[in-house]
Protein backbone atom coordinates (compact mmCIF):
# COMPACT_ATOMS: atom_id res chain seq x y z
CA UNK A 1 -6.09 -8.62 0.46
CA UNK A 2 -2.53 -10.47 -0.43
CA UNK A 3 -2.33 -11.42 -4.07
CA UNK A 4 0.37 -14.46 -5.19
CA UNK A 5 1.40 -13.92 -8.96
CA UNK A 6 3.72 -16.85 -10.53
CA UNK A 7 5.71 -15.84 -13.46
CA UNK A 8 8.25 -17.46 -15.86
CA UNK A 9 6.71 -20.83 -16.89
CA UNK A 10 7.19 -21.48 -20.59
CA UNK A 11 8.10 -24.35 -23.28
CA UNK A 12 11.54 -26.17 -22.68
CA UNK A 13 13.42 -28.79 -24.39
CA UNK A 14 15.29 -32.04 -22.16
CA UNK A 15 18.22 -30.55 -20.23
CA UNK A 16 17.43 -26.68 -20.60
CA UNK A 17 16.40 -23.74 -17.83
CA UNK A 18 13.61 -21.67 -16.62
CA UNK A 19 13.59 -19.72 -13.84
CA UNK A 20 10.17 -19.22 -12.12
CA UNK A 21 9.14 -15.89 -10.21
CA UNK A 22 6.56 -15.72 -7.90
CA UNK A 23 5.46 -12.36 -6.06
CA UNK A 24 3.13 -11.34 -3.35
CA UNK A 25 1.67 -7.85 -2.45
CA UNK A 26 -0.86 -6.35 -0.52
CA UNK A 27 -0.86 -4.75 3.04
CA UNK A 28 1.66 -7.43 3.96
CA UNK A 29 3.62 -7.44 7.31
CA UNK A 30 5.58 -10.71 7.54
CA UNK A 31 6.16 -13.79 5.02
CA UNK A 32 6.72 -16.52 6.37
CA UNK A 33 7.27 -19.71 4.60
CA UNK A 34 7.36 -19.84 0.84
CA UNK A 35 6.77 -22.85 -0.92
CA UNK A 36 6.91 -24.07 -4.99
CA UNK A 37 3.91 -26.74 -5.96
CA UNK A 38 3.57 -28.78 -9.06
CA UNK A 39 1.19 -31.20 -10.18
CA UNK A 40 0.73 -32.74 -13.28
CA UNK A 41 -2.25 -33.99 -15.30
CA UNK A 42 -4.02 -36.93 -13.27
CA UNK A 43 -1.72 -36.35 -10.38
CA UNK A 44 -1.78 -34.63 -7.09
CA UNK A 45 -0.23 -31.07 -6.27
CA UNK A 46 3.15 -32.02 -4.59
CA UNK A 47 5.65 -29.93 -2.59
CA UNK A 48 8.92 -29.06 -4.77
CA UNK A 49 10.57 -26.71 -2.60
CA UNK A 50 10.33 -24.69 0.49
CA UNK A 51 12.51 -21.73 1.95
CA UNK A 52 11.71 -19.97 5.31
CA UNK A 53 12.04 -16.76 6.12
CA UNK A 54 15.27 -17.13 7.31
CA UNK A 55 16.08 -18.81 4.06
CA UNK A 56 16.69 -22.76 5.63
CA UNK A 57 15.57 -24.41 2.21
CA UNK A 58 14.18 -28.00 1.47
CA UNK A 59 13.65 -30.05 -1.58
CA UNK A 60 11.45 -33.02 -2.76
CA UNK A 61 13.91 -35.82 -3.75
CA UNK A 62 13.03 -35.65 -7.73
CA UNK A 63 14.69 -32.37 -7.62
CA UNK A 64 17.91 -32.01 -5.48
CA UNK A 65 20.73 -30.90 -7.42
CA UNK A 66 18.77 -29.87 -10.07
CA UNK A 67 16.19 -27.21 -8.47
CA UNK A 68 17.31 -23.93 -6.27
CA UNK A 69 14.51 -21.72 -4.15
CA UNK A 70 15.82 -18.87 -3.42
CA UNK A 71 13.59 -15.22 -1.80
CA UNK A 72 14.24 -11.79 -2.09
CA UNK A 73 12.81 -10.34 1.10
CA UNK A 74 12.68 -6.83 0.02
CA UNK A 75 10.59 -7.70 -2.52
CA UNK A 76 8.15 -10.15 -1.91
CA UNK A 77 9.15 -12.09 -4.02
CA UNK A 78 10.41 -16.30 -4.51
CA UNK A 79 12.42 -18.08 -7.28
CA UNK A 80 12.68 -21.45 -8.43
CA UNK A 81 15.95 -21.74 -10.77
CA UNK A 82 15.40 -25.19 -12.35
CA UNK A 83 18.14 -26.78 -14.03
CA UNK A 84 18.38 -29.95 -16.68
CA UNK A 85 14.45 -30.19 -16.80
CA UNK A 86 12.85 -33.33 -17.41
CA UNK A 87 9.47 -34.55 -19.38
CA UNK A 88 8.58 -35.57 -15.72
CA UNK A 89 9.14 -32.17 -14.48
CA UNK A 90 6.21 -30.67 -17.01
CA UNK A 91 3.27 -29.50 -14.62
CA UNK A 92 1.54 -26.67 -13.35
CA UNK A 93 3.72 -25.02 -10.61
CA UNK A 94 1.85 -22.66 -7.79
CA UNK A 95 3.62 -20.58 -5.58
CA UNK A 96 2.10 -20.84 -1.80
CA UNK A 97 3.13 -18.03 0.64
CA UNK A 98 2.58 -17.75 4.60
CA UNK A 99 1.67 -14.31 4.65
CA UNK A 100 0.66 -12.24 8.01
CA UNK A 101 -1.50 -8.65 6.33
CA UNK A 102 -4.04 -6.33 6.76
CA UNK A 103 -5.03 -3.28 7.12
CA UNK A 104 -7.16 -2.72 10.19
CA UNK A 105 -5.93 -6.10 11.92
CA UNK A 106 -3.54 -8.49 11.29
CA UNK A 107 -4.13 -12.00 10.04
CA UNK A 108 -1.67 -15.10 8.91
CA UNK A 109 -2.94 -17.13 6.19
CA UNK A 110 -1.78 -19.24 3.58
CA UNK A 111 -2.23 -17.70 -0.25
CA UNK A 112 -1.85 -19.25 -3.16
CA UNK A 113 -1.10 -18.05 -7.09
CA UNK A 114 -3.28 -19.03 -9.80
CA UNK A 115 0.14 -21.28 -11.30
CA UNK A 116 2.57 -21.01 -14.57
CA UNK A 117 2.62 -24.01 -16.52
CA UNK A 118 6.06 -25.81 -17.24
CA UNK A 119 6.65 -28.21 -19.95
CA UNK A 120 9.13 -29.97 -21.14
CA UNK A 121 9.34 -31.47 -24.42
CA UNK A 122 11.93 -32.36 -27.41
């Protein structure tokens, strides 16, 4: 069993910081892809960021320049620096990794955290 655990969301005023963490473990041989989610009240979860295992990166347009995903292999373990946060920006955000585990055999599967909510307000 892989578990996905998001860290770092808080309360933020227009223009400040957060940095999000977001860690897997279990019996885990490879990670793949790691992604950042958001979605918003009445809205649908959307892609924010994505950085492969090789760590080739790609961002939703809203945040280029603002947002950076970066991974610690060693670790398990994804970050999403976010810079000059928005009102728009304030959402859940869930952590999806591409994980190949287990114990006895080896499966790839997509897990997902349970999210860290992010708002930003003056």
């Amino acid at each position: 069993q892989v578990q996905v655990v998001e860290s770092g969301g808080g309360l933020v005023q227009p223009g400040e910081s957060l940095r999000l963490s977001c860690a897997a473990s279990g019996i885990i041989w490879t990670i793949y892809v790691m992604d950042w989610y958001r979605q918003a009240p009445g809205k649908q979860r959307e892609l924010v960021a994505t950085i492969t295992s090789g760590g080739s990166t790609n961002y939703a347009d809203s945040v280029k320049g603002r947002f950076t995903i970066s991974r610690d292999n060693a670790k398990n373990t994804v970050y999403l620096q976010m810079n000059s946060l928005k009102p728009e920006d304030t959402a859940i955000y869930f952590c999806r990794a591409d994980v190949e585990a287990g114990a006895a055999y080896r499966r790839r599967r997509a897990y997902w955290g349970q999210g860290t909510q992010v708002t930003v307000s003056s």
